[in-house]
Protein backbone atom coordinates (compact mmCIF):
# COMPACT_ATOMS: atom_id res chain seq x y z
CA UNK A 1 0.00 0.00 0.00
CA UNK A 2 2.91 2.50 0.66
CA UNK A 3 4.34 1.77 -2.92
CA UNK A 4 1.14 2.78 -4.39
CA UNK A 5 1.30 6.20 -2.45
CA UNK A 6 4.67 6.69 -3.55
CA UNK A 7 4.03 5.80 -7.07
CA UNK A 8 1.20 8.17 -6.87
CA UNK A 9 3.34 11.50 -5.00
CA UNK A 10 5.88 10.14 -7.48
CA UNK A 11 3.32 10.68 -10.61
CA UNK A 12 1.95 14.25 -9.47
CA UNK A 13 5.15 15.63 -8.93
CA UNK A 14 6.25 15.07 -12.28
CA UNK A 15 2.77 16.11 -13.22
CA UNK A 16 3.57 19.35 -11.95
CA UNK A 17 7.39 19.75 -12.97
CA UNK A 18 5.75 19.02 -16.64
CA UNK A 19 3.22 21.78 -16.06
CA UNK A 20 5.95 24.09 -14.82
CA UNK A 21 8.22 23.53 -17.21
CA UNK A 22 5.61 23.69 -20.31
CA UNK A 23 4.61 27.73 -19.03
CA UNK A 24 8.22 28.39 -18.82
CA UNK A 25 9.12 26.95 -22.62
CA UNK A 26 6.08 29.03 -23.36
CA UNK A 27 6.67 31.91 -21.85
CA UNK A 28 10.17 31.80 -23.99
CA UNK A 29 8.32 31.28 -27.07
CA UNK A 30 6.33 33.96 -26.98
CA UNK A 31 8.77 36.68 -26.56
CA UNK A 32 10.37 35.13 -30.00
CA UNK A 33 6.83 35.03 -31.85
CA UNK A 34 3.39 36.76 -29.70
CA UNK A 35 1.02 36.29 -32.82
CA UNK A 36 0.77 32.59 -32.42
CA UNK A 37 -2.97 31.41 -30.83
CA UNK A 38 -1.56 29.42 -28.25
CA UNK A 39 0.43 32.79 -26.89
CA UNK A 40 -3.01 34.50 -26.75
CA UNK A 41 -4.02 31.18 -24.60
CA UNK A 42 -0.96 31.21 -22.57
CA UNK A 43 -1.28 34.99 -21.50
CA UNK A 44 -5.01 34.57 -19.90
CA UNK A 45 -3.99 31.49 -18.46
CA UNK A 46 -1.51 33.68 -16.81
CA UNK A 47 -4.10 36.11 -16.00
CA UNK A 48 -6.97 34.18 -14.65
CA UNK A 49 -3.97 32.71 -12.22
């Protein structure tokens, strides 16, 4: 049972460093090239948060 929790703190984690690391690459990208939807996307993301 303690595996399972560990898999699972283990899963989230990396869940989040994903999530982290996807704004950041994003943020990047969008100082090269702002027109692109996704940008548009990205920055009220940013906002609502």
């Amino acid at each position: 049972m303690n595996n399972v929790s560990k898999q699972a703190k283990g899963f989230i984690f990396f869940y989040l460093l994903s999530l982290l690391l996807y704004h950041l690459f994003m943020r990047y990208f969008c100082q090269i090239d702002f027109s692109l939807y996704i940008c548009m996307q990205e920055q009220v993301y940013l906002y609502i948060l």
